[in-house]
N, C-alpha and C. Protein backbone atom coordinates (compact mmCIF):
# COMPACT_ATOMS: atom_id res chain seq x y z
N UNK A 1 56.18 44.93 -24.43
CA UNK A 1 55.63 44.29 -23.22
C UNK A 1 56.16 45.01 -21.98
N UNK A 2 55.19 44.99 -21.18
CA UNK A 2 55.51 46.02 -19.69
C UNK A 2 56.43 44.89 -18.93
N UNK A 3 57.24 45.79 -17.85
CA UNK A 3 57.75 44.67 -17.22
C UNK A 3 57.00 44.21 -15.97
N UNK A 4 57.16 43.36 -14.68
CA UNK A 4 56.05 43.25 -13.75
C UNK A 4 56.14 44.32 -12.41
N UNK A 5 57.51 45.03 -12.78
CA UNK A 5 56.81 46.39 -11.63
C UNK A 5 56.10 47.30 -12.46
N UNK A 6 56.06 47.23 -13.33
CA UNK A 6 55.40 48.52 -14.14
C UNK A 6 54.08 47.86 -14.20
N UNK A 7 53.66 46.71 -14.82
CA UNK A 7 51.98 46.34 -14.71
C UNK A 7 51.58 46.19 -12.70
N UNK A 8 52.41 45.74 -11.85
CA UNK A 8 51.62 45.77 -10.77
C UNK A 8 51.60 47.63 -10.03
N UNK A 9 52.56 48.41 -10.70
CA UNK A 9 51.95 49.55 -10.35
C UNK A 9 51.07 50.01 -10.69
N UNK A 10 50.67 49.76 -12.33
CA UNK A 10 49.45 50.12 -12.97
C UNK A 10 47.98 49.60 -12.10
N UNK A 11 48.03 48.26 -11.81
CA UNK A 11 46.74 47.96 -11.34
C UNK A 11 46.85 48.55 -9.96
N UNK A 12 47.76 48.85 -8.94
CA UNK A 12 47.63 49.47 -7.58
C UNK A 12 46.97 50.72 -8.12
N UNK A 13 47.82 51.26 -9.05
CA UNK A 13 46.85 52.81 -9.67
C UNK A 13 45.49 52.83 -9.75
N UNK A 14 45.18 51.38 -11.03
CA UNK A 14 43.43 51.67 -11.15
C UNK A 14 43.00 51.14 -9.87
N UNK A 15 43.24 50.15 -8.77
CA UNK A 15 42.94 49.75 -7.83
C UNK A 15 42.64 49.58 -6.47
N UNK A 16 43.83 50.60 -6.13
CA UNK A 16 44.63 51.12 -4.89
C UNK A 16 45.48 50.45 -4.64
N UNK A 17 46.02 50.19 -3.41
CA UNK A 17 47.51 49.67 -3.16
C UNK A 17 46.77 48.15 -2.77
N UNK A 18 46.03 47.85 -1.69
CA UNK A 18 45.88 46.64 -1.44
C UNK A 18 45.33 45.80 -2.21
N UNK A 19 44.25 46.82 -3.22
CA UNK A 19 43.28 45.13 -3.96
C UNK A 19 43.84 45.17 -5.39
N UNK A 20 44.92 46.23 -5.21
CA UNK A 20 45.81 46.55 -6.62
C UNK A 20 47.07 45.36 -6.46
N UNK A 21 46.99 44.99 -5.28
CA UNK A 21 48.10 44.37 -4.97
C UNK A 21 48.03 42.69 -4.92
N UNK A 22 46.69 42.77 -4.33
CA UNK A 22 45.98 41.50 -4.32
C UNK A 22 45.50 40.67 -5.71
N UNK A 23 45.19 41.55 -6.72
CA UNK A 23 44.91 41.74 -8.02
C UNK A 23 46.25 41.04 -8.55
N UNK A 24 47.10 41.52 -8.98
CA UNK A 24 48.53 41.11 -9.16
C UNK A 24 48.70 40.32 -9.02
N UNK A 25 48.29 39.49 -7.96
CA UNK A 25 49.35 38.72 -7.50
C UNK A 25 48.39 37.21 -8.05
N UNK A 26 47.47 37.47 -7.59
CA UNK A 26 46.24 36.52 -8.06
C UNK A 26 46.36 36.08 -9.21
N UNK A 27 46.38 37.71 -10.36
CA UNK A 27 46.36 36.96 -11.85
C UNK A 27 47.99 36.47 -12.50
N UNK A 28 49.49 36.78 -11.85
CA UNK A 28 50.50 36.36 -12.43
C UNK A 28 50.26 34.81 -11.53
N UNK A 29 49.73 34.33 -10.55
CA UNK A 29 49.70 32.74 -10.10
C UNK A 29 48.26 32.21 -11.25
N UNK A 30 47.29 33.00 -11.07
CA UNK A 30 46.42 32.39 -12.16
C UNK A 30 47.09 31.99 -14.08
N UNK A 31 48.01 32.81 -13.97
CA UNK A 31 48.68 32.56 -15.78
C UNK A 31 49.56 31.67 -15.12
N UNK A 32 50.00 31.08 -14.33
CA UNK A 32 51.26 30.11 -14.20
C UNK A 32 50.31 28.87 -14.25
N UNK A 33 49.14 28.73 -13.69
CA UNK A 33 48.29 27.46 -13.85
C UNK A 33 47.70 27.44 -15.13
N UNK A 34 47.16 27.92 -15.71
CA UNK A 34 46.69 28.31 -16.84
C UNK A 34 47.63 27.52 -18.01
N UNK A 35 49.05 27.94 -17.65
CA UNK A 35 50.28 27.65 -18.79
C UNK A 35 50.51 26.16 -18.52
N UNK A 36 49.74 25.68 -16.94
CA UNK A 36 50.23 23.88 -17.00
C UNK A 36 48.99 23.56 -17.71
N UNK A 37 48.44 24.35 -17.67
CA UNK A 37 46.59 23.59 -18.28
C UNK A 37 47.07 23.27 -19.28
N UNK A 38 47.64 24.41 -20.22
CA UNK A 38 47.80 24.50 -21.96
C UNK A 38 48.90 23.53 -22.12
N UNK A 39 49.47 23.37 -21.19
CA UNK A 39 50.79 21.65 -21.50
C UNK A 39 50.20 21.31 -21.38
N UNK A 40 49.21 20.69 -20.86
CA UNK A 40 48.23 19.16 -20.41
C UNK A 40 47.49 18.91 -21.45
N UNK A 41 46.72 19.87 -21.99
CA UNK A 41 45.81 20.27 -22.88
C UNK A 41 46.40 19.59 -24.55
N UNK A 42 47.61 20.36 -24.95
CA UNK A 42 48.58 20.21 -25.74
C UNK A 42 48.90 19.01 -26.16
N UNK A 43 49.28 18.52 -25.19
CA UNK A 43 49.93 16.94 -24.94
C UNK A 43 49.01 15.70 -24.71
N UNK A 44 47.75 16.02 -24.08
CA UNK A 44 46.95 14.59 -23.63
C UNK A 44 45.45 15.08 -23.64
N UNK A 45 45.09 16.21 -24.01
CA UNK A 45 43.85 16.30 -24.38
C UNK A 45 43.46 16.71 -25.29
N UNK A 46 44.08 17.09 -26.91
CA UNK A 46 43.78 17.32 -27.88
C UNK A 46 43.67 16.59 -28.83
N UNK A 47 44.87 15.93 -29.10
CA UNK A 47 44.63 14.96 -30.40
C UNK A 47 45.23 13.57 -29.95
N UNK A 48 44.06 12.42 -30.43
CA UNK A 48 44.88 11.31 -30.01
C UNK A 48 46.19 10.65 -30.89
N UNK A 49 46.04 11.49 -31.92
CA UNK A 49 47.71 11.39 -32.77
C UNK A 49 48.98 11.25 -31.58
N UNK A 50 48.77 12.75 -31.65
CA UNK A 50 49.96 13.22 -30.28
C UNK A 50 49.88 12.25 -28.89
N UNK A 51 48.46 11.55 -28.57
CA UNK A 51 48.86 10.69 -27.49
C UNK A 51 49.84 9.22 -27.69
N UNK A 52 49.41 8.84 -29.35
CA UNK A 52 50.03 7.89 -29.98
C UNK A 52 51.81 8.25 -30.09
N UNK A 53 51.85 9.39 -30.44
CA UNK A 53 53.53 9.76 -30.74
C UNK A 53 54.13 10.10 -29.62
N UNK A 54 53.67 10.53 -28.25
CA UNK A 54 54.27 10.13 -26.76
C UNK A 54 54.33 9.07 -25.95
N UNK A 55 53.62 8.00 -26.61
CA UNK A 55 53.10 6.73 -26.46
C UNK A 55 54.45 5.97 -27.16
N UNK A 56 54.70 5.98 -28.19
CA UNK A 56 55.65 5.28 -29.36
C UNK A 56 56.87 5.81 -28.87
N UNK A 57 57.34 7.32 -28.31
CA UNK A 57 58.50 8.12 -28.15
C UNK A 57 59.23 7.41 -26.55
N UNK A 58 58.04 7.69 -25.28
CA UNK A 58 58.64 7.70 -23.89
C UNK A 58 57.56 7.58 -22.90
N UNK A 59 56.45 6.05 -23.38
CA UNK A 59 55.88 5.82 -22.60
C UNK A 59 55.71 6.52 -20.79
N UNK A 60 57.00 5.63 -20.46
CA UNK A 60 56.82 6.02 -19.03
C UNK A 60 57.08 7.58 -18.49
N UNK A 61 57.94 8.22 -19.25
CA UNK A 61 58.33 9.26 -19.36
C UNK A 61 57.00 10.89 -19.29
N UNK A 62 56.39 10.55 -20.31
CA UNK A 62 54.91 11.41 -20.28
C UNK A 62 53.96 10.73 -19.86
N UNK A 63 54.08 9.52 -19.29
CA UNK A 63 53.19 8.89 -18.28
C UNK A 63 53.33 9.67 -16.91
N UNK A 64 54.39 10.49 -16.57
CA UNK A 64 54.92 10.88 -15.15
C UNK A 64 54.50 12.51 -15.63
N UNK A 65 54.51 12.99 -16.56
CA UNK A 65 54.01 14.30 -16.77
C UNK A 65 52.94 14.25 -16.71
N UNK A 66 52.45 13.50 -17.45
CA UNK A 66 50.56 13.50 -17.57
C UNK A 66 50.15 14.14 -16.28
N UNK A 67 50.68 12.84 -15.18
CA UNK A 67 50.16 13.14 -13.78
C UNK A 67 50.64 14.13 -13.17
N UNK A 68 52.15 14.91 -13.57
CA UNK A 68 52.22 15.55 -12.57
C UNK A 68 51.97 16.91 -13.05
N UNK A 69 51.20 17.30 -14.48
CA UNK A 69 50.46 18.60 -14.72
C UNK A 69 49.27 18.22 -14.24
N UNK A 70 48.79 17.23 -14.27
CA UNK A 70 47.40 17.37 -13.69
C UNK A 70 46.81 17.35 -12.41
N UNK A 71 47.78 17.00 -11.45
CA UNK A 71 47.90 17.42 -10.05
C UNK A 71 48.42 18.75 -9.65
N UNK A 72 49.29 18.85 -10.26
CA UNK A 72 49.70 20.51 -10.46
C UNK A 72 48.42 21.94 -10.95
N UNK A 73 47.91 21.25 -11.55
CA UNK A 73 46.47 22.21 -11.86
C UNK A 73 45.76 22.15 -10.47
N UNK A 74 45.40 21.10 -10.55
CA UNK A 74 44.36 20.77 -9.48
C UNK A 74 44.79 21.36 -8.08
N UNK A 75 46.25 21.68 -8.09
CA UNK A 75 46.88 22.29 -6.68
C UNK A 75 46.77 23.47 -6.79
N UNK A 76 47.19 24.03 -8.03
CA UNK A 76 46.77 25.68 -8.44
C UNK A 76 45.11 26.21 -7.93
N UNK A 77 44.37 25.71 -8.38
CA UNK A 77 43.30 25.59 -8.36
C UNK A 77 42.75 25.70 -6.90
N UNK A 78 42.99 24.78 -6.08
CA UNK A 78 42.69 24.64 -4.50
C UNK A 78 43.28 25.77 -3.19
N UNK A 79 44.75 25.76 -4.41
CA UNK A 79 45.31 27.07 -3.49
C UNK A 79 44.15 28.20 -3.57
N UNK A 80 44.35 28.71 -4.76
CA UNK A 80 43.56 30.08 -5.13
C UNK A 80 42.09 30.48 -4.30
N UNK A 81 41.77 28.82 -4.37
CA UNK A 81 40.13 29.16 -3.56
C UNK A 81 40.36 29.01 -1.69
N UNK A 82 41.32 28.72 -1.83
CA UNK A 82 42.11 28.83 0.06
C UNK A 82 41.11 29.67 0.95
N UNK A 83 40.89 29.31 1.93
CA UNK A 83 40.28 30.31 3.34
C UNK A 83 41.32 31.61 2.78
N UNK A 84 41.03 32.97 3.26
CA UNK A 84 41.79 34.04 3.10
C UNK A 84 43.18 33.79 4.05
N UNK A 85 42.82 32.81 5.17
CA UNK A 85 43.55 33.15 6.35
C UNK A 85 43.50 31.55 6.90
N UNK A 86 44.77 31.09 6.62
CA UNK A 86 44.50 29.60 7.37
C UNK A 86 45.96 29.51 8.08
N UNK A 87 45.89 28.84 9.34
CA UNK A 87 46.81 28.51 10.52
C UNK A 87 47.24 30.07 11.16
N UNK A 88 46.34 30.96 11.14
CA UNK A 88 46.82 32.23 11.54
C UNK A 88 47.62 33.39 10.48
N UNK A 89 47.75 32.70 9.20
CA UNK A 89 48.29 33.44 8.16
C UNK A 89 47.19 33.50 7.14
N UNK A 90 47.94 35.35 6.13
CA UNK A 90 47.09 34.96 5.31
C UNK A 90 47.50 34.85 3.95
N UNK A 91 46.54 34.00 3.16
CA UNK A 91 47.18 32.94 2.15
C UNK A 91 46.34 34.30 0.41
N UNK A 92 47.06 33.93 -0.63
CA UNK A 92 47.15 34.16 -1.61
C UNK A 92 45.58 34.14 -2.33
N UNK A 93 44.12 34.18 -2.09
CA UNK A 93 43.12 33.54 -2.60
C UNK A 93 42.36 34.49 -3.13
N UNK A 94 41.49 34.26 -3.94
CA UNK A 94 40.43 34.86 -4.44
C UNK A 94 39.13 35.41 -3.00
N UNK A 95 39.69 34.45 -2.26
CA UNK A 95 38.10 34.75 -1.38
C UNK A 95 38.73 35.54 -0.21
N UNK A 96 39.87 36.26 -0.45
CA UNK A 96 40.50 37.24 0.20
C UNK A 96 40.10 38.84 -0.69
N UNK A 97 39.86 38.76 -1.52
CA UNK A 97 39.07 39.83 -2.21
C UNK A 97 38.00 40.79 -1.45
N UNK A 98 37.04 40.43 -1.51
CA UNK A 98 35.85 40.88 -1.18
C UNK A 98 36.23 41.94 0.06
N UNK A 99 36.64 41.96 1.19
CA UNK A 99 37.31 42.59 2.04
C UNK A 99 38.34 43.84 2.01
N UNK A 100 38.73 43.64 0.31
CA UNK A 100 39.59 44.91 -0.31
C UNK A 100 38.55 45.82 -0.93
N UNK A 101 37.55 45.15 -1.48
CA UNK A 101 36.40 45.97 -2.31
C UNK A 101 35.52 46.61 -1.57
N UNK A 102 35.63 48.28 -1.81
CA UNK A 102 34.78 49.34 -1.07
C UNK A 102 33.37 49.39 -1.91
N UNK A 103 33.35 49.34 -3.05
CA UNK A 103 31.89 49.65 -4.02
C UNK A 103 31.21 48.21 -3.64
N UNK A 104 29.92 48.84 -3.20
CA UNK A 104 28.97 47.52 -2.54
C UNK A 104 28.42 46.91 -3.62
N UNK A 105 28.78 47.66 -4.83
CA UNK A 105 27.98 46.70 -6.16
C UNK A 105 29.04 45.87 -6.78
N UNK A 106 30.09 46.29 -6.95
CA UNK A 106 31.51 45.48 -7.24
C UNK A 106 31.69 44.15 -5.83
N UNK A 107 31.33 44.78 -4.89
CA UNK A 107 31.93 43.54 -3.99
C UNK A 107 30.71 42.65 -4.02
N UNK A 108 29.17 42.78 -4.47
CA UNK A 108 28.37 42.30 -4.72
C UNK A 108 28.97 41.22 -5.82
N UNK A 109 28.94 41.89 -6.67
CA UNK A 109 29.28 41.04 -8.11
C UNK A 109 30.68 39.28 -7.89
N UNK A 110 31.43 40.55 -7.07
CA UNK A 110 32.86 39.69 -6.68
C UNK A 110 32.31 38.54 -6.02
N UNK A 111 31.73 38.69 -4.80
CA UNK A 111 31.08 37.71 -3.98
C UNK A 111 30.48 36.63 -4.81
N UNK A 112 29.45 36.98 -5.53
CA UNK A 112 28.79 36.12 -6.34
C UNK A 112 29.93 35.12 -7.56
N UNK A 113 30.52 35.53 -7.93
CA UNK A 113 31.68 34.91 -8.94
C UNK A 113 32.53 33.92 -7.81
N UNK A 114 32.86 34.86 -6.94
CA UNK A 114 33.81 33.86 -5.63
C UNK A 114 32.94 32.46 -5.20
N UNK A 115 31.71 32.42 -4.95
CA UNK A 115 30.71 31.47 -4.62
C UNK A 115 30.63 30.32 -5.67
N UNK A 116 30.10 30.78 -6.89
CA UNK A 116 30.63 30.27 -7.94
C UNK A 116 31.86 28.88 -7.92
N UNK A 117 33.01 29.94 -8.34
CA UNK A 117 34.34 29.43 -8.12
C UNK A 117 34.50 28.82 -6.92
N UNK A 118 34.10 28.75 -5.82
CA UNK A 118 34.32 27.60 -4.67
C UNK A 118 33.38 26.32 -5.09
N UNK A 119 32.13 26.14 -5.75
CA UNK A 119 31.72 25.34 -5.63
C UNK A 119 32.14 24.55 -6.98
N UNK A 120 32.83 24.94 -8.54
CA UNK A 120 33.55 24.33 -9.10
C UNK A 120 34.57 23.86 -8.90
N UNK A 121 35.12 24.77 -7.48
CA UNK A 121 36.41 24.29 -7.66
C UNK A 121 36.74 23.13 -6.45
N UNK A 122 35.58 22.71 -5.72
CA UNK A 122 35.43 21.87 -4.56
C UNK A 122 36.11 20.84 -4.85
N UNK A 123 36.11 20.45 -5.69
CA UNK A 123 36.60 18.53 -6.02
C UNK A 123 38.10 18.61 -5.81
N UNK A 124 38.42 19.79 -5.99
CA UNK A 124 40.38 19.95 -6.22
C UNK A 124 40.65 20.04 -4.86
N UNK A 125 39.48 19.98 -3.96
CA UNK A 125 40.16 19.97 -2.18
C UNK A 125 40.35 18.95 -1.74
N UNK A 126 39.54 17.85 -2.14
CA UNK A 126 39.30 16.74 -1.88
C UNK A 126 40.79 16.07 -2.29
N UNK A 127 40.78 16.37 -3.53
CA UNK A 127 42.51 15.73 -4.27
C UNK A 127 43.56 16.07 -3.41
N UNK A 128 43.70 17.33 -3.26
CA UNK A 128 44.64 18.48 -2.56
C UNK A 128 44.62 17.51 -1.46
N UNK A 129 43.75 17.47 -0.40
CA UNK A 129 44.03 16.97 0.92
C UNK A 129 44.05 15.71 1.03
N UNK A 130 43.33 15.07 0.71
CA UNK A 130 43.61 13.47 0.91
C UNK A 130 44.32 12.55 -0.22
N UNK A 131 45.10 12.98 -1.31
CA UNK A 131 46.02 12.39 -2.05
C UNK A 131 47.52 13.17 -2.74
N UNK A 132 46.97 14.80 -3.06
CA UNK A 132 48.13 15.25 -3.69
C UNK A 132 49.14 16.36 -2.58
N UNK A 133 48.53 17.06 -1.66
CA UNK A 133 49.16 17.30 -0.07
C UNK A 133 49.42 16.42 1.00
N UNK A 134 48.61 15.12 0.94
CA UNK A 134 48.92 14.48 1.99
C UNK A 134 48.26 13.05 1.74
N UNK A 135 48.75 12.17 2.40
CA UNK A 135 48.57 10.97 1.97
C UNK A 135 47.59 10.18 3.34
N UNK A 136 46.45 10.59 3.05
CA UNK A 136 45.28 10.41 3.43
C UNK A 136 45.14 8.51 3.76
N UNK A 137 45.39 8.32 4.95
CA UNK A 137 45.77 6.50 5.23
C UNK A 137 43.88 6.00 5.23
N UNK A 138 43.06 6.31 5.74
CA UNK A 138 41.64 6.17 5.16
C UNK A 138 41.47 5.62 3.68
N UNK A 139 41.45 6.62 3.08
CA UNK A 139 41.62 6.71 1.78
C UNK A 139 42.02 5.66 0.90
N UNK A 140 43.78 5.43 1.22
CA UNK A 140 44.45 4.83 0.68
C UNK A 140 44.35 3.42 0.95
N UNK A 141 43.92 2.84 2.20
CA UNK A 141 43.77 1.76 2.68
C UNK A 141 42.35 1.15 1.79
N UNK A 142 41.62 1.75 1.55
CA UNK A 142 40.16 1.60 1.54
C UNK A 142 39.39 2.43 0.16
N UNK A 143 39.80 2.44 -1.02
CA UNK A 143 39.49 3.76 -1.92
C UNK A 143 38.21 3.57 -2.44
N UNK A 144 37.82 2.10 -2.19
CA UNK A 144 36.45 2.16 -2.86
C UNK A 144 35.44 2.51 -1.86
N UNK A 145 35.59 2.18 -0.66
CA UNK A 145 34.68 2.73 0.19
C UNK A 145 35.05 4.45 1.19
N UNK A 146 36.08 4.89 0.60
CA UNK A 146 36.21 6.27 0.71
C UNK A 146 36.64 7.02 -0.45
N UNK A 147 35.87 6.62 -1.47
CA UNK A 147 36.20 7.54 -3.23
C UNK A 147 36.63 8.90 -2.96
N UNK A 148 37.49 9.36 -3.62
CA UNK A 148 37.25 10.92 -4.35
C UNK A 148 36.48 11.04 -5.05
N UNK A 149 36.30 12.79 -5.05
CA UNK A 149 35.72 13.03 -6.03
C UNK A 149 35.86 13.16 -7.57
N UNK A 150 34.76 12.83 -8.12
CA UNK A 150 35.23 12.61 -9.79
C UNK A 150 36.32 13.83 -10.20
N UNK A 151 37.17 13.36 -11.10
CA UNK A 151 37.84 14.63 -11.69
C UNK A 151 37.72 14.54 -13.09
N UNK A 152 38.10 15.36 -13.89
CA UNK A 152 38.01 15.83 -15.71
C UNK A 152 38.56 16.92 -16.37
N UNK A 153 38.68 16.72 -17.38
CA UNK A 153 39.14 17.78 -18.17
C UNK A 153 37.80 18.99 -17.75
N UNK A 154 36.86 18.57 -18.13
CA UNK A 154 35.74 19.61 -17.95
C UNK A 154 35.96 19.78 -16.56
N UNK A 155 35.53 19.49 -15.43
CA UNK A 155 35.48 19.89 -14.10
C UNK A 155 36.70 20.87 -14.25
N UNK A 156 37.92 20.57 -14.20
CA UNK A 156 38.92 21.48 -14.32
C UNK A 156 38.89 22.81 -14.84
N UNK A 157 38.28 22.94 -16.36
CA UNK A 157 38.18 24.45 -17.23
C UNK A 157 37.53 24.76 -16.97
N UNK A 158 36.25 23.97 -15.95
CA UNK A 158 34.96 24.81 -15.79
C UNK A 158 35.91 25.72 -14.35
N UNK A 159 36.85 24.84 -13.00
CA UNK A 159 37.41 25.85 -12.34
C UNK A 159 37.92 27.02 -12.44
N UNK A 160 38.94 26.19 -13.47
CA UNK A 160 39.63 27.34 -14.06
C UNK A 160 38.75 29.05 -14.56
N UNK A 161 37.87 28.37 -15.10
CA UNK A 161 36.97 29.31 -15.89
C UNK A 161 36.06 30.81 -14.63
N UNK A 162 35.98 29.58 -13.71
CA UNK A 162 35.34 30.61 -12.59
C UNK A 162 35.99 31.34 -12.01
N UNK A 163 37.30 30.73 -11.30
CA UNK A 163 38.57 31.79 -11.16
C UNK A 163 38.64 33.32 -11.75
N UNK A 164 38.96 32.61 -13.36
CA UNK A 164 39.21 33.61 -14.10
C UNK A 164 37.72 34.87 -14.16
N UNK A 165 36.73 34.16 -13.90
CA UNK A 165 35.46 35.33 -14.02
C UNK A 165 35.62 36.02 -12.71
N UNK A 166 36.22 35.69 -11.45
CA UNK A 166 36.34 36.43 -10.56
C UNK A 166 37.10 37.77 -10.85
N UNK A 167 38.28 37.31 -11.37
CA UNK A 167 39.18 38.38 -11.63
C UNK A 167 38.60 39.33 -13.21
N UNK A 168 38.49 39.03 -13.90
CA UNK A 168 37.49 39.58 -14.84
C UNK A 168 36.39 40.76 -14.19
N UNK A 169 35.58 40.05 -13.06
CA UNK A 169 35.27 41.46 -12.17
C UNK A 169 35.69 42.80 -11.80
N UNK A 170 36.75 42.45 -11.39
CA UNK A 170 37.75 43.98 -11.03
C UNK A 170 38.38 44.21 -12.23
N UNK A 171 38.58 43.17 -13.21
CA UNK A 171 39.54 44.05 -14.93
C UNK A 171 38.58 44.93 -14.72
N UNK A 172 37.16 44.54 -15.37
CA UNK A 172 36.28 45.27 -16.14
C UNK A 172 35.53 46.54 -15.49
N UNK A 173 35.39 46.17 -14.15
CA UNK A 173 34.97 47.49 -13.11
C UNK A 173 36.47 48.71 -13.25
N UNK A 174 37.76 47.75 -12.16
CA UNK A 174 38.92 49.65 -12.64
C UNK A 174 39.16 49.72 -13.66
N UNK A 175 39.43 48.46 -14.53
CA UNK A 175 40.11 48.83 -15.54
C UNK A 175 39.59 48.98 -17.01
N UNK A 176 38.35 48.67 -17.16
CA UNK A 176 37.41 48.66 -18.21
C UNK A 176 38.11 47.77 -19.60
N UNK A 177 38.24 47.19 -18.90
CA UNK A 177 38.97 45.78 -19.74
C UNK A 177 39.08 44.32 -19.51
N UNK A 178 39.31 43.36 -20.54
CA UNK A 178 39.07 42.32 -20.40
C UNK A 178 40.59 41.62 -20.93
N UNK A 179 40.88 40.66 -19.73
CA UNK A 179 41.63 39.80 -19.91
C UNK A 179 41.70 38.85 -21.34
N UNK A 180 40.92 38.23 -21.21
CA UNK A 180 40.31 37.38 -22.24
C UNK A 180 41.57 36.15 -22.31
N UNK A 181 41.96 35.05 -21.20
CA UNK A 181 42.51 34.49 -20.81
C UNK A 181 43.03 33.09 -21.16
N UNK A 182 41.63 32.59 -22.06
CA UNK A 182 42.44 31.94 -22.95
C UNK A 182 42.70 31.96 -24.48
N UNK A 183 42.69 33.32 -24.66
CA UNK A 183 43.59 33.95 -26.24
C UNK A 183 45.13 34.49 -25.88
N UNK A 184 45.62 34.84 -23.82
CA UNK A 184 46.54 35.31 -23.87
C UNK A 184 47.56 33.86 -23.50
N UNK A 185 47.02 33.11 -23.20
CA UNK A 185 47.97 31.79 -22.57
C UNK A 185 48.37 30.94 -24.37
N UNK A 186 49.85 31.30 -24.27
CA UNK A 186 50.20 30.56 -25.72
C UNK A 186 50.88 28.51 -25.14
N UNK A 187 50.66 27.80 -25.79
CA UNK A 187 51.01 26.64 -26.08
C UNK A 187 52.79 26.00 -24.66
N UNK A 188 52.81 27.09 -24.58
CA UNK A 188 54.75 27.11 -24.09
C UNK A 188 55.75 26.13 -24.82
N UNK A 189 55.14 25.70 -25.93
CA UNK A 189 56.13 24.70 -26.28
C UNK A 189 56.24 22.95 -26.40
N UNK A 190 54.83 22.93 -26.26
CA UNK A 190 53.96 21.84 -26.00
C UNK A 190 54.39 20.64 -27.70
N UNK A 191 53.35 21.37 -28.20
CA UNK A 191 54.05 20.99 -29.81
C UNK A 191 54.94 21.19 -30.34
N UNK A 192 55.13 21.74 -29.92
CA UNK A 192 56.95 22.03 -30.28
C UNK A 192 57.53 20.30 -30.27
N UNK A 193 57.43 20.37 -29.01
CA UNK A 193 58.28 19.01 -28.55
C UNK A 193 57.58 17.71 -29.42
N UNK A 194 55.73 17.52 -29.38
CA UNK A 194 55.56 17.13 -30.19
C UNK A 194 55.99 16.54 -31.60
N UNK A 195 56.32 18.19 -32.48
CA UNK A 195 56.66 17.94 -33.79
C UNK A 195 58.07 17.38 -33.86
N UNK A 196 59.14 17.71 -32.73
CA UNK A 196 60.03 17.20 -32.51
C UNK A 196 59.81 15.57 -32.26
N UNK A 197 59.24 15.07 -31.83
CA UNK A 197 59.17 13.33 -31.29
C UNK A 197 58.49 12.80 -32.68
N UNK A 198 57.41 13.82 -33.48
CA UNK A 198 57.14 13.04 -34.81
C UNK A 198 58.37 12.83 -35.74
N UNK A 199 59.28 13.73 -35.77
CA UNK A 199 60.51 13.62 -36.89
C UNK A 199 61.03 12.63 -36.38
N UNK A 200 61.24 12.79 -35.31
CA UNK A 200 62.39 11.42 -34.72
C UNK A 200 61.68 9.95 -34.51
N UNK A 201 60.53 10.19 -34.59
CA UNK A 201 60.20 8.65 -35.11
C UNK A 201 60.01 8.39 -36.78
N UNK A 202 59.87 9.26 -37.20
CA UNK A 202 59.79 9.16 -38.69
C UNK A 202 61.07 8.81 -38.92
N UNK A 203 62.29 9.41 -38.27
CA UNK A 203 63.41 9.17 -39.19
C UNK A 203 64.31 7.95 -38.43
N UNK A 204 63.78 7.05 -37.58
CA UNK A 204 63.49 6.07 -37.00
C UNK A 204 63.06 4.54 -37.69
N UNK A 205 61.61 4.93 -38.46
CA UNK A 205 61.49 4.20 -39.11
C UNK A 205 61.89 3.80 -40.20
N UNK A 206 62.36 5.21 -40.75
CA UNK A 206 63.03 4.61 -42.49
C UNK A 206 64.31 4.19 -42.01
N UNK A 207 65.55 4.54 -41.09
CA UNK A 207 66.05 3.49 -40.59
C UNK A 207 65.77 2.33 -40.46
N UNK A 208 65.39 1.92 -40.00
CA UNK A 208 64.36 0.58 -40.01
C UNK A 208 64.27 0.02 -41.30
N UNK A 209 63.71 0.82 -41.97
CA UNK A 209 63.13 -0.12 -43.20
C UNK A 209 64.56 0.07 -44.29
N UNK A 210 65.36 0.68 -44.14
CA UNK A 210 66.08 0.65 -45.17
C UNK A 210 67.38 -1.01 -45.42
């Protein structure tokens, strides 16, 4: 495995320095959201076994994770699609791209994926600003007559998913390659802990019964 000055020199190489740079930086924050997805995923959207054996283990406990990977996505998510440039600075985003890209058919393509990805990823602004950045007194006073917008597992991977086709653009144009993003994001340890909370209630109960 390369280390991360050696892969962000590589993509400045196929890239140049700025959208080589921009590139980088985009996809090591895109795998850090990605890796809360695959906890969330792991833990509360795969099997309802595993919701039963975090349920039986530490109720309140992965009651407070649940929420705070899934606001944590949803923040990943909102960042990435950020104005390029907000309060006079400029911020970390995908829609800071297009402006690095000289080939009018690549920044074509980019554009179109970026458009995309803003309009999946709209609902996570709504969260972002009026509940998980700031505590929106409208809102909170009043939620049925000022709703958010719906959220989901799907709404989410479909963001996620557009993100990732943005950056997939420039793999496959410098680098003639494909990420392929969710075969490289492993579990982090998700079941792990899992198979750990099944033994310890198993050996729980025959306590119990003996």
């Amino acid at each position: 495995m390369i280390g991360a000055d050696e892969k962000r020199n590589l993509c400045i190489k196929d890239m140049g320095s700025d959208l080589g740079a921009m590139y980088c930086d985009l996809n090591d924050h895109l795998l850090d959201i990605l890796l809360l997805w695959k906890q969330y995923e792991a833990l509360f959207g795969v099997d309802p076994e595993t919701v039963r054996i975090l349920n039986q283990s530490a109720p309140t406990f992965f009651g407070i994770v649940q929420a705070q990977l899934w606001d944590g996505v949803m923040l990943g998510i909102s960042r990435l699609t950020d104005p390029p440039v907000s309060a006079g600075k400029k911020t970390l985003s995908i829609r800071a791209i297009p402006d690095l890209v000289t080939d009018p058919g690549v920044k074509a393509q980019v554009e179109s994926a970026i458009s995309k990805a803003l309009v999946d990823a709209e609902f996570t602004r709504a969260h972002r600003n009026k509940r998980i950045a700031h505590n929106d007194l409208v809102h909170i006073q009043d939620k049925v007559a000022n709703p958010l917008p719906p959220a989901s597992r799907q709404k989410i991977k479909a963001g996620l998913d557009a993100i990732c086709n943005v950056l997939e653009v420039l793999n496959g144009h410098y680098r003639q390659s494909c990420m392929a993003y969710d075969d490289l994001i492993y579990n982090g340890g998700a079941w792990s802990v899992v198979d750990l909370l099944k033994g310890g209630l198993e050996h729980r109960d025959c306590e119990m019964s003996d």
